[in-house]
C-alpha atoms as a PDB file:
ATOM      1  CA  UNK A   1     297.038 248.625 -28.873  1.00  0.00           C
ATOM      2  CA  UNK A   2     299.556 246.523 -29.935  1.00  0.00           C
ATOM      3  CA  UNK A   3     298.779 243.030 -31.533  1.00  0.00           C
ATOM      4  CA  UNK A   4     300.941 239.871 -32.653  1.00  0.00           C
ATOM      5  CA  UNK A   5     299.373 237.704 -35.650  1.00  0.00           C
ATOM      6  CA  UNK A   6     300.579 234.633 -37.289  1.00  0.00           C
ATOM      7  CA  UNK A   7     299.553 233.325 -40.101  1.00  0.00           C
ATOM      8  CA  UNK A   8     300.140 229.282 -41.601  1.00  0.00           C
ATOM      9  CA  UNK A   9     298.269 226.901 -43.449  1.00  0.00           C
ATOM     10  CA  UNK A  10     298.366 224.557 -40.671  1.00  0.00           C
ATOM     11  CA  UNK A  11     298.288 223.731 -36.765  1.00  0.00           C
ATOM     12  CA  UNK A  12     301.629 222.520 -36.254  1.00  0.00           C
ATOM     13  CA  UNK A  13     303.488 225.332 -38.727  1.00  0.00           C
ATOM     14  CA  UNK A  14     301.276 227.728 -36.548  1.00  0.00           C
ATOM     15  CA  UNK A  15     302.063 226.547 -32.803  1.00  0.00           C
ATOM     16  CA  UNK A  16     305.661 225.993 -34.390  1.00  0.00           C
ATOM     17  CA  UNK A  17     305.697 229.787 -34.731  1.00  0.00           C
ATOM     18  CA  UNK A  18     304.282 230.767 -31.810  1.00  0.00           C
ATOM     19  CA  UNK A  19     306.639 228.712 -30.068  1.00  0.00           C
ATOM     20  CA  UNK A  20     309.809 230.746 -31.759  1.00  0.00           C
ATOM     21  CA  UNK A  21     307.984 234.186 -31.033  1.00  0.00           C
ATOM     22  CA  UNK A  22     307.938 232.984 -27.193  1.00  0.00           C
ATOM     23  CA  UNK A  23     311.857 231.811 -27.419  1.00  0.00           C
ATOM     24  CA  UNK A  24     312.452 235.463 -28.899  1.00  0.00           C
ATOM     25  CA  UNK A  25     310.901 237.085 -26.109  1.00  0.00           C
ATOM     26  CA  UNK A  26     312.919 238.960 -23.487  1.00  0.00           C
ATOM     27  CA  UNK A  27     313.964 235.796 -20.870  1.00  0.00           C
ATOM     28  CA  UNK A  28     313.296 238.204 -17.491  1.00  0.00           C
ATOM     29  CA  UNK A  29     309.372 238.374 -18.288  1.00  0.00           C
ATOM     30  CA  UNK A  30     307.418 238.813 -15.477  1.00  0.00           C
ATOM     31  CA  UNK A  31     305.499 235.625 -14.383  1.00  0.00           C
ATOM     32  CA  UNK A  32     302.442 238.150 -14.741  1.00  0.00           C
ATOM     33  CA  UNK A  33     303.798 238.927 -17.999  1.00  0.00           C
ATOM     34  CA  UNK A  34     303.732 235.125 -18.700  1.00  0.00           C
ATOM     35  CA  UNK A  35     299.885 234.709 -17.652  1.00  0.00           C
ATOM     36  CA  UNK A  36     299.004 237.460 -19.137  1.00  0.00           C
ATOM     37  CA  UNK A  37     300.556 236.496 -22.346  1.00  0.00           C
ATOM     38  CA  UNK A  38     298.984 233.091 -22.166  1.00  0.00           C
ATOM     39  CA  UNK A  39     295.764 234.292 -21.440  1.00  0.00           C
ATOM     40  CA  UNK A  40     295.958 236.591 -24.684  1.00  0.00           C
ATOM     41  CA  UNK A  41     296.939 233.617 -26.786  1.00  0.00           C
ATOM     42  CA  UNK A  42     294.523 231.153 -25.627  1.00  0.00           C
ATOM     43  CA  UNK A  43     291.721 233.919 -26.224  1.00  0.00           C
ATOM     44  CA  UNK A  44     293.582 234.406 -29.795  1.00  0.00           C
ATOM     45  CA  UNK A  45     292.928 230.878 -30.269  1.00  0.00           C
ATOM     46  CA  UNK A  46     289.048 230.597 -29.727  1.00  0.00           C
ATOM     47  CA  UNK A  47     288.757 233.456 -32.047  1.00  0.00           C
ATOM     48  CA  UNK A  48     290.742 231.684 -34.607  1.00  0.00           C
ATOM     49  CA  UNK A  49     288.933 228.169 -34.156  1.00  0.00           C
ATOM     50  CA  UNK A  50     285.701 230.187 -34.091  1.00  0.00           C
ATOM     51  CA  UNK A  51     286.392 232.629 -37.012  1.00  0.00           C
ATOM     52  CA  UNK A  52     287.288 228.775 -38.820  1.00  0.00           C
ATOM     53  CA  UNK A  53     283.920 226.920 -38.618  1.00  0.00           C
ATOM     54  CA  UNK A  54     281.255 227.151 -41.324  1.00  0.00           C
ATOM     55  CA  UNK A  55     279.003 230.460 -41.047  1.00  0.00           C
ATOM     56  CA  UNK A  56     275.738 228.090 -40.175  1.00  0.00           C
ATOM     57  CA  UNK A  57     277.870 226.906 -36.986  1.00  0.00           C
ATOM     58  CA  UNK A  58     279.942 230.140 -36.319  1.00  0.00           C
ATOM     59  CA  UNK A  59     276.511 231.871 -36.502  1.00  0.00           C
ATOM     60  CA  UNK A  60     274.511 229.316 -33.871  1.00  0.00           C
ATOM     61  CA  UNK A  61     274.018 230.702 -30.682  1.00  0.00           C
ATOM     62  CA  UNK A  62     275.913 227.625 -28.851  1.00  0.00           C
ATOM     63  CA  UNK A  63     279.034 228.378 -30.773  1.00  0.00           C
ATOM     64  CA  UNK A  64     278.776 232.231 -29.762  1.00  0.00           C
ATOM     65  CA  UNK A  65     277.843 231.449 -25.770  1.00  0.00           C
ATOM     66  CA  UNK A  66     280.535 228.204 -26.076  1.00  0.00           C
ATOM     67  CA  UNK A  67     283.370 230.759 -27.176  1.00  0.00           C
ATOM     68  CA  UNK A  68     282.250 233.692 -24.568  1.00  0.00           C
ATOM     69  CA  UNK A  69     282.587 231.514 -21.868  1.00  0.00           C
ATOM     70  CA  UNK A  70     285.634 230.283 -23.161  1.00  0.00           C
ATOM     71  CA  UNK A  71     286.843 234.092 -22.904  1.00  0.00           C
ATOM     72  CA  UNK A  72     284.916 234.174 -19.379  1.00  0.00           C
ATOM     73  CA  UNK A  73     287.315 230.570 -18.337  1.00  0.00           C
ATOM     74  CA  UNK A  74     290.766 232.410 -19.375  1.00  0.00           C
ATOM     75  CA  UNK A  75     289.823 235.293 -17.900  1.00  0.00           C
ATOM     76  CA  UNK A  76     289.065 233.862 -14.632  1.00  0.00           C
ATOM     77  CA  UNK A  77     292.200 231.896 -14.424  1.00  0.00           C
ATOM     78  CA  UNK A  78     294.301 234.748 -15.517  1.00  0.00           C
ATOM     79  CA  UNK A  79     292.961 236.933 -12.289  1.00  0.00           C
ATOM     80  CA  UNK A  80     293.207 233.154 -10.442  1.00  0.00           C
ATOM     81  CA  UNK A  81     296.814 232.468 -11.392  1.00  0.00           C
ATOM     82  CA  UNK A  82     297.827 236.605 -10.262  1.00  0.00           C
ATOM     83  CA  UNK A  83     295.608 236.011  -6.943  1.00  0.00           C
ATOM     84  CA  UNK A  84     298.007 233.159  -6.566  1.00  0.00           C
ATOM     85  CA  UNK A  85     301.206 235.213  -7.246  1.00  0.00           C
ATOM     86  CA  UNK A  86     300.396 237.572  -4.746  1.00  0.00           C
ATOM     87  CA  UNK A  87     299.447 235.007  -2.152  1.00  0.00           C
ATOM     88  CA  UNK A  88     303.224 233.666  -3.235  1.00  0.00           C
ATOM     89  CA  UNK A  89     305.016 236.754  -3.108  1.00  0.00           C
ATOM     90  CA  UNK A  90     303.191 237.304   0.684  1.00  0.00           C
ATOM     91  CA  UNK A  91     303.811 233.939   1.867  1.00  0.00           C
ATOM     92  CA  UNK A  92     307.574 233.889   1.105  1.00  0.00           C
ATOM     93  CA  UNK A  93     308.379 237.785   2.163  1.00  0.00           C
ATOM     94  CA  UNK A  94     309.266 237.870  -1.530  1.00  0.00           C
ATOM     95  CA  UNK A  95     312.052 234.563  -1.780  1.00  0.00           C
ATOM     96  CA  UNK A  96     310.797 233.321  -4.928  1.00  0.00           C
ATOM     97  CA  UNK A  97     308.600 235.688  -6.424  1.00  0.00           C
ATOM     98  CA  UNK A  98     308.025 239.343  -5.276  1.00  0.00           C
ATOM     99  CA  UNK A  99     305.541 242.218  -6.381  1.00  0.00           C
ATOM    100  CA  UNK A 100     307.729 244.919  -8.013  1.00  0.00           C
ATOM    101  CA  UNK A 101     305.029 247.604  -9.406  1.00  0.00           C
ATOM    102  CA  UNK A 102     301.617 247.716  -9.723  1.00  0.00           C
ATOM    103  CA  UNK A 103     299.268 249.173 -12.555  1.00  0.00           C
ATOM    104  CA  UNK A 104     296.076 249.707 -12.034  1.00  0.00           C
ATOM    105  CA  UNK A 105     294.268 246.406 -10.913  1.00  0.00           C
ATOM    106  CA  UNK A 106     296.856 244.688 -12.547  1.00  0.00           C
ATOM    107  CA  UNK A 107     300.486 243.674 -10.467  1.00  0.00           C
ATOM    108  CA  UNK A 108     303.685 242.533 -11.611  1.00  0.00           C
ATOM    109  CA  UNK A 109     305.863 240.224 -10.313  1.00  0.00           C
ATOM    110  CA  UNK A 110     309.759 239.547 -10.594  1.00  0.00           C
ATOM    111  CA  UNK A 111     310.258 236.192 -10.470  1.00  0.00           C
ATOM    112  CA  UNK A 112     313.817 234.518  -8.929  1.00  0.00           C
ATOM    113  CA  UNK A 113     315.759 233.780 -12.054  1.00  0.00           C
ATOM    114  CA  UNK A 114     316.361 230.085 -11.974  1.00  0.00           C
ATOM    115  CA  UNK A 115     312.757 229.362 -11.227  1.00  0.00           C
ATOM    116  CA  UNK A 116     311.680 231.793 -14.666  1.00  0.00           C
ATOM    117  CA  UNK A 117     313.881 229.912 -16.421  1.00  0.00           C
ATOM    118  CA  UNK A 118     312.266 226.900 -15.124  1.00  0.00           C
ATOM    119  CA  UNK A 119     308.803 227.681 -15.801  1.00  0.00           C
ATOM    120  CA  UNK A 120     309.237 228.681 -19.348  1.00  0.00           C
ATOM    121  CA  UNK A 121     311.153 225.674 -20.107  1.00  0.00           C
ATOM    122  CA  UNK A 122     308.184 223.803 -19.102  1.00  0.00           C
ATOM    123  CA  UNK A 123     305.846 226.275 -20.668  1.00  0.00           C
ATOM    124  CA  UNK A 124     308.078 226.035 -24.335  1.00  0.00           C
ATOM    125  CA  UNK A 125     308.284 222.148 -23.652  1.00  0.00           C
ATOM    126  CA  UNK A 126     311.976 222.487 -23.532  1.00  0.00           C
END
């Protein structure tokens, strides 16, 4: 399975590189491509924020049932946020986004280009 790591000494160096790894993507991902991705990276985070506290707290049952249903939250929204694509791509016979393949229980979209451009602008804060 493929994996992406970064590694700095501090927050901002570290969301600093995230951010250039997200300009070097590909700029015609999928917007499931896009949840996904942001679904994997928020999930990245709680391990990192959890894998960072003291092994009394990382060990304490609240911290372990606090970071699963952190996982559970992402999760949820991820299938949320593709439930929503769908119900896009169906509502506007396939205008602005449409389903182009489907893998599994997992669909991908193609999203109209100016609006993907638009949403990772927003996403990248640019």
């Amino acid at each position: 399975m493929p994996e992406i790591r970064f590694t700095a000494d501090t927050h901002p160096e570290l969301i600093r590189q995230v951010k250039v790894w997200l300009e070097s993507a590909e700029a015609e991902r999928s917007a499931a491509d896009v949840v996904d991705a942001s679904a994997d990276l928020t999930k990245d985070a709680l391990r990192i924020i959890a894998a960072s506290a003291p092994a009394a707290i990382a060990d304490n049952d609240l911290v372990r049932g606090l970071t699963e249903m952190g996982y559970r939250a992402t999760d949820l929204t991820r299938d949320r946020l593709l439930a929503g694509l769908d119900g896009l791509a169906a509502v506007t016979d396939g205008r602005l986004v449409k389903r182009v393949g489907e893998s599994g229980a997992k669909a991908a979209y193609e999203m109209n280009s100016n609006v993907a451009k638009q949403l990772l602008k927003s996403i990248l804060g640019g």
